[in-house]
Protein backbone atom coordinates (compact mmCIF):
# COMPACT_ATOMS: atom_id res chain seq x y z
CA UNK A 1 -15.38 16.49 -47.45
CA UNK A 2 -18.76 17.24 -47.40
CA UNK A 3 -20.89 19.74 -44.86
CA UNK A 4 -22.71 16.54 -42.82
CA UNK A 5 -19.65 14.84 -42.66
CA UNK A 6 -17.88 18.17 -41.44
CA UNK A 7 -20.22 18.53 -39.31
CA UNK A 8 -20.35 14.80 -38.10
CA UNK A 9 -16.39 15.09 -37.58
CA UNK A 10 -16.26 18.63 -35.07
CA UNK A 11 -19.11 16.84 -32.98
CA UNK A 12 -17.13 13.96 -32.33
CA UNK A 13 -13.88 16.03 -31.89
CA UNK A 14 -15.48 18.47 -29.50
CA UNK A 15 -17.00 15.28 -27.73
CA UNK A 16 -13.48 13.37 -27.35
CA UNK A 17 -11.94 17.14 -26.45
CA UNK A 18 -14.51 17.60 -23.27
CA UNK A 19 -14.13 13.80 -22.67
CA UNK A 20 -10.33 14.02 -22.14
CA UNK A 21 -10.41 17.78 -20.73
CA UNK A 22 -12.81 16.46 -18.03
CA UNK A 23 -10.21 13.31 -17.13
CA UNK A 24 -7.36 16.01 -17.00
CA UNK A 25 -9.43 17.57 -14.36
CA UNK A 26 -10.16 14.41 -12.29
CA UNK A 27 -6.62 13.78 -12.44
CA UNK A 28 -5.91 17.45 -10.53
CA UNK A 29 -8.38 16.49 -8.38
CA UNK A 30 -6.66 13.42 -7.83
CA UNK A 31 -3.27 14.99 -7.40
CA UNK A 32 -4.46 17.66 -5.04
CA UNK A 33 -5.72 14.88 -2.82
CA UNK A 34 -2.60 12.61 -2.82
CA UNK A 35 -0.45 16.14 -1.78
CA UNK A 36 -2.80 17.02 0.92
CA UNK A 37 -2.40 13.22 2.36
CA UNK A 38 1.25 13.82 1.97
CA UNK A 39 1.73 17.12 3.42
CA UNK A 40 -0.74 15.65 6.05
CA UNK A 41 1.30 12.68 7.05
CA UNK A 42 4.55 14.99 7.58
CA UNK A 43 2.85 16.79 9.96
CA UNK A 44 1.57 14.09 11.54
CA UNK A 45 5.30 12.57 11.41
CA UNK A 46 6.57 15.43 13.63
CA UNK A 47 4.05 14.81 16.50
CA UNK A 48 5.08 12.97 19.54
CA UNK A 49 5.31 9.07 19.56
CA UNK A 50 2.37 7.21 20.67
CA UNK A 51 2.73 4.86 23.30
CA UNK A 52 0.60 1.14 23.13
CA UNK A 53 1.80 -0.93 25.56
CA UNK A 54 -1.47 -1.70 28.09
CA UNK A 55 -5.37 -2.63 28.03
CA UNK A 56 -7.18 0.05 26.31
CA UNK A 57 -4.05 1.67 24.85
CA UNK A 58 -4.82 0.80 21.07
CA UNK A 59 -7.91 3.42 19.73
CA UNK A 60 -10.54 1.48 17.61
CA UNK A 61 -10.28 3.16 14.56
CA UNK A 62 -7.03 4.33 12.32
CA UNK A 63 -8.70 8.15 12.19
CA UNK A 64 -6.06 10.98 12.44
CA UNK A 65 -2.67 7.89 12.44
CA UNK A 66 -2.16 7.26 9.64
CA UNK A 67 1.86 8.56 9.37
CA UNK A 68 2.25 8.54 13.00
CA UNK A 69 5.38 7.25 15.16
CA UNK A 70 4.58 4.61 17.47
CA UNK A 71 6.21 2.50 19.74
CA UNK A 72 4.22 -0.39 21.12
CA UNK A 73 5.22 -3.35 23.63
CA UNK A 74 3.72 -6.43 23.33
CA UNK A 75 3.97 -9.91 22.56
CA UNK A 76 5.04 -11.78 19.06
CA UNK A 77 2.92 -14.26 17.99
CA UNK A 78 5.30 -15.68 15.26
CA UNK A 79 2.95 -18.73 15.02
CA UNK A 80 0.24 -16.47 12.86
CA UNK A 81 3.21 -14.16 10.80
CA UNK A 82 1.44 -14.09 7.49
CA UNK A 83 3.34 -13.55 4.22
CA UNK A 84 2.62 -11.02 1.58
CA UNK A 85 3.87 -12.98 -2.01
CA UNK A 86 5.88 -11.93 -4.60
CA UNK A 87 7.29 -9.17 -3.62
CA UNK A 88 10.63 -8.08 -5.08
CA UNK A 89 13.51 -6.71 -4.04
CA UNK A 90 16.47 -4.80 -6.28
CA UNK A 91 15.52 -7.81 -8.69
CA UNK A 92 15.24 -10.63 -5.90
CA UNK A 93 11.88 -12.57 -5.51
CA UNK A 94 10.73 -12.87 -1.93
CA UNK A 95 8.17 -12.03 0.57
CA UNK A 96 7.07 -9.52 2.92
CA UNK A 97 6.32 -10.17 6.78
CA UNK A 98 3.46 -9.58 8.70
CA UNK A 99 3.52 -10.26 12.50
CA UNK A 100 1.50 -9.96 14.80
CA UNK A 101 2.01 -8.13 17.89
CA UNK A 102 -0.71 -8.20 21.00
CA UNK A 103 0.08 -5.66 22.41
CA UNK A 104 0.29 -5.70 26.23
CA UNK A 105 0.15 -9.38 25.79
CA UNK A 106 -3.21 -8.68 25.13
CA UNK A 107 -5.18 -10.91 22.11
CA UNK A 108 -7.50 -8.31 21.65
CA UNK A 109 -5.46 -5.51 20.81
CA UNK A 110 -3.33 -7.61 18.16
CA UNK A 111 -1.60 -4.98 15.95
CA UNK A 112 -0.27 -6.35 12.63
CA UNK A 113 3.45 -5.62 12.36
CA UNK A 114 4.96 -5.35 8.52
CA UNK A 115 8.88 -6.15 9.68
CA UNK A 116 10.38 -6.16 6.53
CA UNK A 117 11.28 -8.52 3.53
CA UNK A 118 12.63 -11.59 3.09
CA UNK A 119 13.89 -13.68 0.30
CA UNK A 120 11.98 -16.58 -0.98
CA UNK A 121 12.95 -17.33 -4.86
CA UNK A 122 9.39 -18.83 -5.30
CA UNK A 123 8.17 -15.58 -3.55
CA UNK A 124 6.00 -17.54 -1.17
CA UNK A 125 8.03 -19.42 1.20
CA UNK A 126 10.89 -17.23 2.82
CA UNK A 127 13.12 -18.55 5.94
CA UNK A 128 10.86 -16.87 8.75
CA UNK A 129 13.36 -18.04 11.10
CA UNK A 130 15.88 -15.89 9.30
CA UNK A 131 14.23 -12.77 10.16
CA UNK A 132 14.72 -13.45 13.93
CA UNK A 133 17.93 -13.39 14.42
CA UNK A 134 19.51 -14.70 18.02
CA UNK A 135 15.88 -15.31 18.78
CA UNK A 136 14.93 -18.92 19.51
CA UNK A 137 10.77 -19.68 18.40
CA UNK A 138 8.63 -19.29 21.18
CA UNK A 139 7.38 -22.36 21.76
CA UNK A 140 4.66 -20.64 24.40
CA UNK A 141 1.09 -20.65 23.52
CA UNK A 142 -0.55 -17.54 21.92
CA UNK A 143 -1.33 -14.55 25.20
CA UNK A 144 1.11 -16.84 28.01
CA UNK A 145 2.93 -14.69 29.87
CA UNK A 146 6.17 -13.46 28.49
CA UNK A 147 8.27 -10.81 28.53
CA UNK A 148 6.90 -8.21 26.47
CA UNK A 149 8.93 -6.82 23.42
CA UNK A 150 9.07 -3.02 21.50
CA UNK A 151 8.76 -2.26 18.41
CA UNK A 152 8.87 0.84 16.73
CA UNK A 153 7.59 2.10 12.97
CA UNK A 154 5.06 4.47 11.31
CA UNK A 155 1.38 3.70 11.50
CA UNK A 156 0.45 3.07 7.98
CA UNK A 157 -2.40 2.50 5.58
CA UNK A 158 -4.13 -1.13 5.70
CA UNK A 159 -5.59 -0.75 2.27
CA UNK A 160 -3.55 -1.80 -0.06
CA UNK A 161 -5.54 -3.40 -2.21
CA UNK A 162 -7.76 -7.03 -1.96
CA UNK A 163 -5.25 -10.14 -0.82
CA UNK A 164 -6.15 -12.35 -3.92
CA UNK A 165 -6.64 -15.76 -3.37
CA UNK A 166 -5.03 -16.86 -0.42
CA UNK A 167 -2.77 -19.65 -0.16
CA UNK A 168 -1.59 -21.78 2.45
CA UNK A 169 2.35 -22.32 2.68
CA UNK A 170 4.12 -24.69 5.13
CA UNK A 171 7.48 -22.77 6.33
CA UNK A 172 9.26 -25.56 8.88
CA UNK A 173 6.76 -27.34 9.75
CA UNK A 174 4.04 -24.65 10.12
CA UNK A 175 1.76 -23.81 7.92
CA UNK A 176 1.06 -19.84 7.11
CA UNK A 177 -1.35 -17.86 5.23
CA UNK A 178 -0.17 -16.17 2.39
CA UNK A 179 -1.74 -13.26 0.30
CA UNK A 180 -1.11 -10.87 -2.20
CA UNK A 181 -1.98 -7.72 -0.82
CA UNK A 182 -2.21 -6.64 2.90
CA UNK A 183 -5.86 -7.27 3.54
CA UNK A 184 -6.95 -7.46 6.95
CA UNK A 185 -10.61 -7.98 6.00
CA UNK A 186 -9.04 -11.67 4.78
CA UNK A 187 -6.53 -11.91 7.62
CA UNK A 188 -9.48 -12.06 9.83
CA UNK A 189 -11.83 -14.55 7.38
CA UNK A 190 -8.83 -17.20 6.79
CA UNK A 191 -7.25 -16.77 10.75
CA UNK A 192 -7.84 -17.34 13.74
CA UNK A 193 -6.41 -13.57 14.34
CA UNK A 194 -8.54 -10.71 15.32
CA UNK A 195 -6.15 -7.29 14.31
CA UNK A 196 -7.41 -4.02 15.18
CA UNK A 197 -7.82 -1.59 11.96
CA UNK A 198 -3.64 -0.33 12.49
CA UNK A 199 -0.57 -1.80 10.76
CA UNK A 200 2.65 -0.51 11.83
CA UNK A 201 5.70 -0.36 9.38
CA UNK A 202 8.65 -1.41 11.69
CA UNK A 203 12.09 1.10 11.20
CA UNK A 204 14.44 -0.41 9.67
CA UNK A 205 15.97 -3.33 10.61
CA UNK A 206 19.96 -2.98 11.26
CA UNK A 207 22.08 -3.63 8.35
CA UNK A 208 23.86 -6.57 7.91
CA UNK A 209 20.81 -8.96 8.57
CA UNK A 210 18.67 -11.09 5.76
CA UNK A 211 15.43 -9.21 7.05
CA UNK A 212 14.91 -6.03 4.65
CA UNK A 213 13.46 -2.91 4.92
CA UNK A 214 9.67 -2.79 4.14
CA UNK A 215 8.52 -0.77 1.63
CA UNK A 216 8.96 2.48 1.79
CA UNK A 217 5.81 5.21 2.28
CA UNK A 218 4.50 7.11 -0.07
CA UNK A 219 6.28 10.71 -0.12
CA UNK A 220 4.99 12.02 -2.86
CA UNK A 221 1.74 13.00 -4.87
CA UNK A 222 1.76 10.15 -7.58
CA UNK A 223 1.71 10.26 -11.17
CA UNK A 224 -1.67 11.88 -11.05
CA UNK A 225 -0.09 15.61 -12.58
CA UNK A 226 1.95 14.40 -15.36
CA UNK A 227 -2.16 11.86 -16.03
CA UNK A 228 -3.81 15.54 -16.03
CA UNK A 229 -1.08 17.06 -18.58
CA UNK A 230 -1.60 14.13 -20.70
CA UNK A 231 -5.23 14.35 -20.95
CA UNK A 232 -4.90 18.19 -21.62
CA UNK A 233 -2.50 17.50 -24.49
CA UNK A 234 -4.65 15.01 -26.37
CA UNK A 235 -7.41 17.61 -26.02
CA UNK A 236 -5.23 20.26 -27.64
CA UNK A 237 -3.52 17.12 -30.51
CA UNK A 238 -7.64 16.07 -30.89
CA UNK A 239 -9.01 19.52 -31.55
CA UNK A 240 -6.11 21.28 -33.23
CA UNK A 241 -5.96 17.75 -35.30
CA UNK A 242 -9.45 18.12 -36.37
CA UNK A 243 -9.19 22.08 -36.99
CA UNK A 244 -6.07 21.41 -39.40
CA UNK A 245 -8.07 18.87 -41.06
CA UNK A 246 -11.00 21.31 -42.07
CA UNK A 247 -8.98 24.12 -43.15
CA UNK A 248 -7.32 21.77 -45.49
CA UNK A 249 -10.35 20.68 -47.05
CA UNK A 250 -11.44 23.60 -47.40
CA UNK A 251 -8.78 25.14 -49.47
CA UNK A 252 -8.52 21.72 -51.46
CA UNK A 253 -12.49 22.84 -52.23
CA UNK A 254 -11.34 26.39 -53.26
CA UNK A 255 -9.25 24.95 -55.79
């Protein structure tokens, strides 16, 4: 091997090495942020329950929530439940549920409730009706008076991701809007709904019925420390690779 190509080949190693030394980094960074969310939200999961149930009750913004208890009383408005697709289940296709709840029968404090999944083998259409058990359809008009309802849950995170393309499903007769990702921003363009910034995971539903639990919140700090050990390593293979390879010209040269 000759001197410029030596030369040419620790440049580029050195290069890749900072390269995937400075990604091992970003993924600590990464990591420490996920576990100071998480240790975060269990604090904020032993504080006391939050109460929505009147005018005014809901705050405007999700700051200092997210991983609180709540228990809210409101109204259903099953005629706008939207449906988050293709979502499976211990290997069954189906659908999430999102309802929405005013909340002290109020339209402009409409909190969007995830309730739980449902099967749907298509993933798009489950049987809504299904996940009210021994509850007739409301046949009342969105914000008529009715007897308010509680629910209970965890305030979670409304980012999860852009909805995709959304899709319009017909469930008995009704037609609802289906996405792929809980997206408010779109709930709002493609509705006639108005949430606030909140979604509340519901607890989970009694055993026994077809509605499922929801997915469950994130507990833990991601795969972000075994990314960073993984970009150290191929640091180490690169450079220790490349070191190995010049000593062993080298004594080929000698000989």
């Amino acid at each position: 091997m000759t001197f410029n190509r030596k030369i040419l080949l620790c440049a580029v190693a050195l290069a890749l090495g900072a390269l995937f030394v400075r990604l091992g980094f970003w993924q600590l960074d990464r990591h420490g942020e996920r576990s100071a969310g998480v240790r975060e939200r269990a604090v904020r999961a032993e504080a006391p329950v939050l109460e929505w149930s009147g005018p005014g009750d809901v705050p405007p913004d999700t700051v200092g929530l997210i991983g609180r208890r709540a228990r809210l009383a409101g109204q259903w408005d099953r005629a706008g439940e939207v449906i988050l697709r293709s979502r499976t289940l211990d290997g069954r296709a189906g659908a999430e549920v999102l309802t929405p709840l005013l909340v002290g029968g109020d339209s402009e404090q409409t909190v969007m409730v995830l309730r739980g999944w449902l099967p749907a083998p298509d993933g798009l259409r489950p049987d809504l009706a299904s996940g009210w058990p021994n509850s007739p359809d409301p046949a009342a008009p969105r914000g008529e008076a009715r007897t308010l309802t509680e629910v209970e849950g965890v305030l979670v995170s409304s980012r999860d991701g852009r909805g995709g393309q959304p899709l319009r499903t017909e469930i008995a007769g009704a037609r609802h809007l289906a996405i792929a990702g809980l997206d408010l921003d779109l709930i709002r363009e493609q509705t006639a709904l108005e949430p606030t910034p909140h979604v509340l995971r519901a607890n989970d539903p009694p055993e026994g019925g077809v509605l499922r639990p929801a997915r469950a919140l994130e507990t833990d700090a991601g795969p972000h420390l075994s990314y960073a050990i993984q970009w150290f390593a191929f640091a180490v293979i690169g450079l220790g690779g490349t070191a190995i390879l010049l000593r062993s010209s080298s004594e080929r040269k000698r000989r």
